[in-house]
Protein backbone atom coordinates (compact mmCIF):
# COMPACT_ATOMS: atom_id res chain seq x y z
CA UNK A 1 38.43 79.72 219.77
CA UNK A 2 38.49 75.90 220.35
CA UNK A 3 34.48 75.67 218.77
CA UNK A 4 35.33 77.96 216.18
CA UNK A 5 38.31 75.59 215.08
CA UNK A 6 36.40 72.68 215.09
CA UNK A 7 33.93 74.19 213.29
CA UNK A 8 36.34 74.89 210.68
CA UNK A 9 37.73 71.89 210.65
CA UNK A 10 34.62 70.53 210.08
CA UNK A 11 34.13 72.78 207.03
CA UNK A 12 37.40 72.32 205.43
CA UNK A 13 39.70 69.45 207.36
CA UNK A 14 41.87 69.74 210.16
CA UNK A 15 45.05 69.70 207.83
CA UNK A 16 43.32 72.89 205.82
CA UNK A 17 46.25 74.95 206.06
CA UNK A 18 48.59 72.06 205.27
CA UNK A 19 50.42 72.24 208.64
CA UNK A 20 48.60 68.78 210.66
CA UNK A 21 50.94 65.41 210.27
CA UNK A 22 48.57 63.10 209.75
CA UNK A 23 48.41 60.22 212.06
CA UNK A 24 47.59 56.79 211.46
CA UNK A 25 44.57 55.90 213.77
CA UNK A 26 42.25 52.97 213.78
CA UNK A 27 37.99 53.59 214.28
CA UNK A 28 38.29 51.67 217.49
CA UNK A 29 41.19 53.70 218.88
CA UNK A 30 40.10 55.58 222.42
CA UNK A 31 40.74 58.75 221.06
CA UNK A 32 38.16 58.88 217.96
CA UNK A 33 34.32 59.27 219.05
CA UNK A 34 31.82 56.46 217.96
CA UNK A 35 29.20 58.50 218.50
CA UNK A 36 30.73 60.48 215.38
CA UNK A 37 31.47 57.02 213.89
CA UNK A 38 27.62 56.16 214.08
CA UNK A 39 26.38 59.16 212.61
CA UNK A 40 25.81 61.79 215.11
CA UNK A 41 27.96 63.81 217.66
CA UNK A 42 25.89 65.51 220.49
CA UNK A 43 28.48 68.31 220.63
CA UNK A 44 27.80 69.37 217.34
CA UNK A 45 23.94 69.87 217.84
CA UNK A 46 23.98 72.37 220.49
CA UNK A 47 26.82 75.04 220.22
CA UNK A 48 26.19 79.18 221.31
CA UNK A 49 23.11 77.97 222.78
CA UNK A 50 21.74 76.98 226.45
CA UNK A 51 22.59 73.33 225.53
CA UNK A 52 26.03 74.06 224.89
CA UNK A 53 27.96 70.42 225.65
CA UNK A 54 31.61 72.34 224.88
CA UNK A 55 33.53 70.69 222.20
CA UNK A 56 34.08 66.93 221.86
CA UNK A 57 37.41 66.04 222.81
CA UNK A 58 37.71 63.33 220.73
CA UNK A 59 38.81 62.42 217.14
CA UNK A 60 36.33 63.35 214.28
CA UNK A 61 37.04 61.66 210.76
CA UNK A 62 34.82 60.62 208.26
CA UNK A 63 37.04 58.32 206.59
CA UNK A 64 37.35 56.18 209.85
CA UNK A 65 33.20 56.48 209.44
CA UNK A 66 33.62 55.13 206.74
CA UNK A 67 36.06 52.31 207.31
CA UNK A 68 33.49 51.95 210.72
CA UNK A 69 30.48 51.31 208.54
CA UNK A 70 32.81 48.46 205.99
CA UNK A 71 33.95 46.81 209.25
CA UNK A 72 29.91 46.75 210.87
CA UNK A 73 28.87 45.73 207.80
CA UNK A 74 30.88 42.18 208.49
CA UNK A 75 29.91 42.09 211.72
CA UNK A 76 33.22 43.63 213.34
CA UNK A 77 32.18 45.92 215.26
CA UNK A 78 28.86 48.09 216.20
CA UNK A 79 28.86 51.30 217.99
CA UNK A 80 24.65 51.99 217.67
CA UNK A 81 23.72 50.74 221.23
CA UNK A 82 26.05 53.61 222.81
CA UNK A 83 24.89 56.31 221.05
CA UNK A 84 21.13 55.55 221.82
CA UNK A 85 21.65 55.34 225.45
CA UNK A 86 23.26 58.72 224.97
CA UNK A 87 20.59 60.50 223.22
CA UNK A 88 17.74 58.65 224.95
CA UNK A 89 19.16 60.50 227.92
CA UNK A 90 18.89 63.89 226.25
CA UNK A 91 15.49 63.27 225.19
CA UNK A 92 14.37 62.21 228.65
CA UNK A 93 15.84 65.02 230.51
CA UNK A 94 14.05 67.35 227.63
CA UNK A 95 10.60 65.35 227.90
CA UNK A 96 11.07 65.78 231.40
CA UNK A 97 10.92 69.39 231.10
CA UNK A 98 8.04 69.20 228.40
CA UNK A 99 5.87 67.85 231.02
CA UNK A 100 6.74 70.38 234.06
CA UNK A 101 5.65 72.96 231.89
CA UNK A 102 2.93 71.07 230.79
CA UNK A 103 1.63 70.30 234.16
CA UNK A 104 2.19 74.30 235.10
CA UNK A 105 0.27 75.22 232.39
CA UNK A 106 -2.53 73.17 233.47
CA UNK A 107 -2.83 74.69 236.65
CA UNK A 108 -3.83 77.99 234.79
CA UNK A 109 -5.79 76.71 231.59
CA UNK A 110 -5.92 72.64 231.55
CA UNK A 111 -6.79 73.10 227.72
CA UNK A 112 -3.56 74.79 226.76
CA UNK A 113 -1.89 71.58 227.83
CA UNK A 114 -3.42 69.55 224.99
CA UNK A 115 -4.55 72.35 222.46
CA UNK A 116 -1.39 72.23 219.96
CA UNK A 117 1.03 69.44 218.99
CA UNK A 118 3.83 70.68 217.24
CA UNK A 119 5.07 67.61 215.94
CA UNK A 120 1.63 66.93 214.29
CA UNK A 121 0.52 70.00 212.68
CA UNK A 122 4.12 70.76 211.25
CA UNK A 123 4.38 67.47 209.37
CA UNK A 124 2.80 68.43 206.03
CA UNK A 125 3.97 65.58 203.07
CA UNK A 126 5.80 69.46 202.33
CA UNK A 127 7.99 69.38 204.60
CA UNK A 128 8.18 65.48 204.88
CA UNK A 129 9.72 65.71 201.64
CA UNK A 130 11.95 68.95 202.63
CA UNK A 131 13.46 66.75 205.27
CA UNK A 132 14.40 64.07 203.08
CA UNK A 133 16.01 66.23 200.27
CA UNK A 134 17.79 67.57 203.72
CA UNK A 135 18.86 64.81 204.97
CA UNK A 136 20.12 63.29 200.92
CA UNK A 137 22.35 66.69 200.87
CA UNK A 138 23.51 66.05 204.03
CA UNK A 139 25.01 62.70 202.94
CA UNK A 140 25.84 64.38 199.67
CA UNK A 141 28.34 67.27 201.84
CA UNK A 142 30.19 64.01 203.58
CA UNK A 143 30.98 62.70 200.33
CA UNK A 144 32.01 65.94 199.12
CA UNK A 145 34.25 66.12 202.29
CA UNK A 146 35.61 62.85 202.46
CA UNK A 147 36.62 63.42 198.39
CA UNK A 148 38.62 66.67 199.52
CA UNK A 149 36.43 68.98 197.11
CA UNK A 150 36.38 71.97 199.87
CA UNK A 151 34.07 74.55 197.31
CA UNK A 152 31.72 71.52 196.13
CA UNK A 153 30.79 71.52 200.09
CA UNK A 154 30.32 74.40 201.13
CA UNK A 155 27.79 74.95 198.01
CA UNK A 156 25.89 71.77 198.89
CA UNK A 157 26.19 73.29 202.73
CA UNK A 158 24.28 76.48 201.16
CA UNK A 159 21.28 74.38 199.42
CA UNK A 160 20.99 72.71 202.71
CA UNK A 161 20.58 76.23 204.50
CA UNK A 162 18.22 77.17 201.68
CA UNK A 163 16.33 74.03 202.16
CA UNK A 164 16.22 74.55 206.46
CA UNK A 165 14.65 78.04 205.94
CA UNK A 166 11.90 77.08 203.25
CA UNK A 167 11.07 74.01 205.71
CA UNK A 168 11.16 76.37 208.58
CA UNK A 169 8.85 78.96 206.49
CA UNK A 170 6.57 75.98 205.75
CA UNK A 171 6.13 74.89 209.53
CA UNK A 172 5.59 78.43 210.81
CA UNK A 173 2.78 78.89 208.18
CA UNK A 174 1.21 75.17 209.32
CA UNK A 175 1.86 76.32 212.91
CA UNK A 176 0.06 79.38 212.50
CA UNK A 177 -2.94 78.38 210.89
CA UNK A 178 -3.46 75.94 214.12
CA UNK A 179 -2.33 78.92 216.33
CA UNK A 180 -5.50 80.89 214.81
CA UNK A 181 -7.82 78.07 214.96
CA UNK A 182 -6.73 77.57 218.44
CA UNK A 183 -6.95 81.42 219.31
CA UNK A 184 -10.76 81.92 217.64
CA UNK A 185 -11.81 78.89 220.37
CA UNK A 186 -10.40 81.37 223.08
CA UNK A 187 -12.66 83.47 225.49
CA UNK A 188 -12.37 87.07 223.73
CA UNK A 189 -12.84 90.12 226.14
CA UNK A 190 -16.12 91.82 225.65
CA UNK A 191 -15.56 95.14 223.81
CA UNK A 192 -15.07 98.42 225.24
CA UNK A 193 -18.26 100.66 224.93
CA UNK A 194 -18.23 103.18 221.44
CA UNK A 195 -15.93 106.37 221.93
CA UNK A 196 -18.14 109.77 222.69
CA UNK A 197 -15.86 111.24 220.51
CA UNK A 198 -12.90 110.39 217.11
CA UNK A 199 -10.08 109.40 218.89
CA UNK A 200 -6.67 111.03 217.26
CA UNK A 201 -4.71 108.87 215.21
CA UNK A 202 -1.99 107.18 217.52
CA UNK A 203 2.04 107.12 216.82
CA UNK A 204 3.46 104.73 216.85
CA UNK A 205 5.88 103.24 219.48
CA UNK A 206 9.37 105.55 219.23
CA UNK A 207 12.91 104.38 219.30
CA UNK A 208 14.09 103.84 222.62
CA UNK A 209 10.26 102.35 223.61
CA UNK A 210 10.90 99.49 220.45
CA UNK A 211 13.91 98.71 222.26
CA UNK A 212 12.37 97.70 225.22
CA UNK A 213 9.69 95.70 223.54
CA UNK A 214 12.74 93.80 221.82
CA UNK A 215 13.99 92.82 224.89
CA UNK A 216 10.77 91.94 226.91
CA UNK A 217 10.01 89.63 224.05
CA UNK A 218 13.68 88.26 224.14
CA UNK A 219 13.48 87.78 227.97
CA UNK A 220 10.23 85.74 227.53
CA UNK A 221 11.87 83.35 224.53
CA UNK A 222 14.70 82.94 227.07
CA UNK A 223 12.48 82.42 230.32
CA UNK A 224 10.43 79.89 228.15
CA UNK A 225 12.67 77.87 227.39
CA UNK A 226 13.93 77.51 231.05
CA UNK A 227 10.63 76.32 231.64
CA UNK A 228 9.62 79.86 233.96
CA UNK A 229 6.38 79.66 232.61
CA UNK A 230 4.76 82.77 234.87
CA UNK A 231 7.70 84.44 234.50
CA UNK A 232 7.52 83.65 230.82
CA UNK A 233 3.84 85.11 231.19
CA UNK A 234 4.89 88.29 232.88
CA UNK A 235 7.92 89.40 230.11
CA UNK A 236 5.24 89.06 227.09
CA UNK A 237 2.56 90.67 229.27
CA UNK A 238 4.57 93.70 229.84
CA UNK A 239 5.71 93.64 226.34
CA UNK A 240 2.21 94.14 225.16
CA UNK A 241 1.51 97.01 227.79
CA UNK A 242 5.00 98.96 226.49
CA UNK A 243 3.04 98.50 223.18
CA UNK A 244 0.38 99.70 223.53
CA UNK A 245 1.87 102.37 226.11
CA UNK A 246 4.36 103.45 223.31
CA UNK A 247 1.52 104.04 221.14
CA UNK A 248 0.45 106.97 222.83
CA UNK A 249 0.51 110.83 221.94
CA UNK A 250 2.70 111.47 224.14
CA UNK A 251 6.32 109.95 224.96
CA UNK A 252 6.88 108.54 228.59
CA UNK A 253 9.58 109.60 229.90
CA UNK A 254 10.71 106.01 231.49
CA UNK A 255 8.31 103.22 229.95
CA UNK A 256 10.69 100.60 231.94
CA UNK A 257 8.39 101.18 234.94
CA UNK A 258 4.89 100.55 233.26
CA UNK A 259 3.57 97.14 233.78
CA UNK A 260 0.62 95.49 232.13
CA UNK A 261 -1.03 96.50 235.20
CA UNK A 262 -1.05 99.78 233.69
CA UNK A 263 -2.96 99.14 230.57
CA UNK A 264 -6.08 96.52 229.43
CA UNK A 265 -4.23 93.64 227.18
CA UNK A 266 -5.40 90.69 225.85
CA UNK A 267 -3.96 87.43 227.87
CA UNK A 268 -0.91 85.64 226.27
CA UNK A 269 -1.60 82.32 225.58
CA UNK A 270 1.49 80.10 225.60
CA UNK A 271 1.94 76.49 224.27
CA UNK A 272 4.78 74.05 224.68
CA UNK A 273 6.92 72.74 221.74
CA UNK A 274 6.65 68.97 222.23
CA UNK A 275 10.17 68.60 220.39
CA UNK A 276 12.60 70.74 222.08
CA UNK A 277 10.13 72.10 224.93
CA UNK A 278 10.34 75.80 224.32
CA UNK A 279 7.19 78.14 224.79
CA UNK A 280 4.86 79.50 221.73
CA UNK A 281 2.74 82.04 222.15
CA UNK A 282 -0.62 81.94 219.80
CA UNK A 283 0.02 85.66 218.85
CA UNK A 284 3.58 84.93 217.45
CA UNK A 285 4.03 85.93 214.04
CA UNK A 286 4.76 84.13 211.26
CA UNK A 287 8.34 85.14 211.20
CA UNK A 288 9.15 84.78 215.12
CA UNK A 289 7.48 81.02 214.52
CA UNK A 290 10.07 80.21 211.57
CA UNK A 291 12.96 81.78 213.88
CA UNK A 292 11.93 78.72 216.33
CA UNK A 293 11.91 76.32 213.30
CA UNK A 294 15.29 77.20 212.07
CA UNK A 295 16.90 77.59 216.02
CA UNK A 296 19.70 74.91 216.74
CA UNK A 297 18.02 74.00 219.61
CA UNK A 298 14.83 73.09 217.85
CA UNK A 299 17.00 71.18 215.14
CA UNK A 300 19.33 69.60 217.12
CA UNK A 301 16.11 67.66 219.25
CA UNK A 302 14.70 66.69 215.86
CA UNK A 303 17.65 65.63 215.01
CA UNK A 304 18.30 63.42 217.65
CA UNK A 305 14.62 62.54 218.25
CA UNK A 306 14.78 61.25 214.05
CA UNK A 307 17.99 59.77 215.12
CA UNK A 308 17.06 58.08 218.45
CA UNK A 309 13.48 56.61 216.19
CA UNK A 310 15.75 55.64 213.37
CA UNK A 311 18.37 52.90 215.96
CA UNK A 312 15.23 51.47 217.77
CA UNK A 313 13.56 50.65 214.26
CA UNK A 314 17.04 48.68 213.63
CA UNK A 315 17.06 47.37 216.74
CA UNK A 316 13.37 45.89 216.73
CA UNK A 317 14.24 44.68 213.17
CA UNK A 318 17.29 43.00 214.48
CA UNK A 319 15.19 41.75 216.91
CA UNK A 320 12.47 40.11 214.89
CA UNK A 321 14.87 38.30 212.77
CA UNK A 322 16.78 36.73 215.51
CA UNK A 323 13.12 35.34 216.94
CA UNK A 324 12.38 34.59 213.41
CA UNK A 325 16.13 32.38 213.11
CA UNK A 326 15.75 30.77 216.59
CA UNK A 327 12.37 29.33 215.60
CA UNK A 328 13.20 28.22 212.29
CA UNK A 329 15.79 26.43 214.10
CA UNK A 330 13.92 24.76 216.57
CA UNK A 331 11.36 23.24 213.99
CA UNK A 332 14.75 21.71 212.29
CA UNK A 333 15.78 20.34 215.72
């Protein structure tokens, strides 16, 4: 109840049905978050998902944002340094785990390790430029917001959704095509001698048998992104055998005990997201790809890895013009 509040408070203001006293607060008061103040809450990113933080406990208000960004802008105050020591911590923990399963899936294929890079192929000037009209609506929605104009936002919130799945579409597509480039370099299994006779035309998989195929593959997203990379393996392995085992004439009475021991399957070949460290297969489809690309896990790691880039720019700016002041000093002295 407490997420889905703030959520809507987010949406439409805490004092949306006209029953909050407002209270005077200050943007350096204890109780209002300067992470929010700075431009991004970590609580936000990861709700109803394995990175779940809970809600933040403290105060957020875009108006003190924006009284925040008047009083930085003469020097008052600056909040930047704290949040990127927080989400420099997030994105070492997650690199962390982008290199365990890395280093595990090296032990069975060293060139899985390095075959894809996510963040390389899926950075078309397409979606470069999907990202920025993102990002422009984004600021567009806390204007809306901070003006009160409840309807204006949540249309601008609906062009942004809009503009995450067409970016998502995009990346799958640009992921696939490296996915099939990367799968015609594999070893392919030599192929089974010719039939002595037609074979019959196969059924496919019935009701109960889809079912279980759902949740193999659902187990292996899940066990993937836990970093269980043989248990990973094992879910899509026995996916495939249900599959194929589905496909037959006849139904099986209990397909729950048939393993990919069972039938001959082609190996799954799994890859590692280098942005949010979840595993790929290079048989996904197009669709289950652009389910990863929209995810909030994937978007809340882009998010704070764009975030986290976007401070330490400032910071090494900040940094070359105070080296830049000192010595122009020193020559005057």
């Amino acid at each position: 109840m407490d997420a889905l509040r703030k959520q809507l408070d987010v949406l439409m203001g805490a004092n949306r049905n006209g029953d909050v006293t407002e209270v005077n607060r200050k943007y350096y008061d204890r109780d209002v978050c300067r992470l929010f103040l700075v431009g991004l809450c970590p609580h936000e990113l990861f709700q109803l998902t394995k990175m779940d933080m809970g809600a933040c406990s403290k105060v957020h208000s875009l108006q003190l944002r924006k009284e925040y960004e008047e009083a930085k802008a003469s020097g008052s105050h600056s909040y930047e340094r704290e949040l990127e020591d927080v989400i420099d911590r997030l994105i070492v923990e997650c690199d962390r785990k982008i290199t365990r399963a890395l280093k595990r899936l090296e032990e069975d294929d060293a060139k899985a390790a390095i075959a894809i890079s996510v963040s390389e192929v899926t950075q078309s000037p397409e979606v470069l430029e999907l990202s920025k009209q993102i990002a422009e609506k984004l600021k567009e929605v806390d204007k809306l917001d901070l003006e009160g104009l409840a309807d204006s936002k949540i249309r601008a919130m609906e062009l942004v959704e809009e503009l995450r799945t067409k970016r998502a579409d995009k990346q799958a597509m640009l992921l696939l095509d490296a996915f099939n480039k990367d799968r015609a370099s594999l070893q392919q299994p030599l192929p089974p001698p010719p039939p002595l006779a037609p074979l019959p035309v196969l059924a496919p998989p019935d009701h109960r048998t889809q079912e279980m195929i759902n949740e193999k593959l659902k187990k292996a997203e899940d066990l993937g992104e836990l970093g269980m990379v043989d248990e990973a393996q094992k879910a899509l392995e026995e996916a495939e055998a249900l599959k194929k085992l589905g496909a037959r004439l006849e139904p099986l009475p209990d397909s729950s005990k048939y393993t990919a021991a069972d039938v001959r399957i082609t190996d799954q070949k799994l890859r590692v997201c280098d942005i949010c460290g979840a595993f790929l297969s290079v048989y996904d489809s197009d669709r289950r790809l652009a389910d990863h690309f929209g995810g909030k896990l994937h978007l809340g790691y882009m998010q704070i890895r764009e975030k986290l880039a976007e401070l330490q720019l400032k910071s090494c700016l900040l940094k070359i013009v105070c080296i830049s002041l000192v010595s122009r000093f020193s020559l005057f002295t």
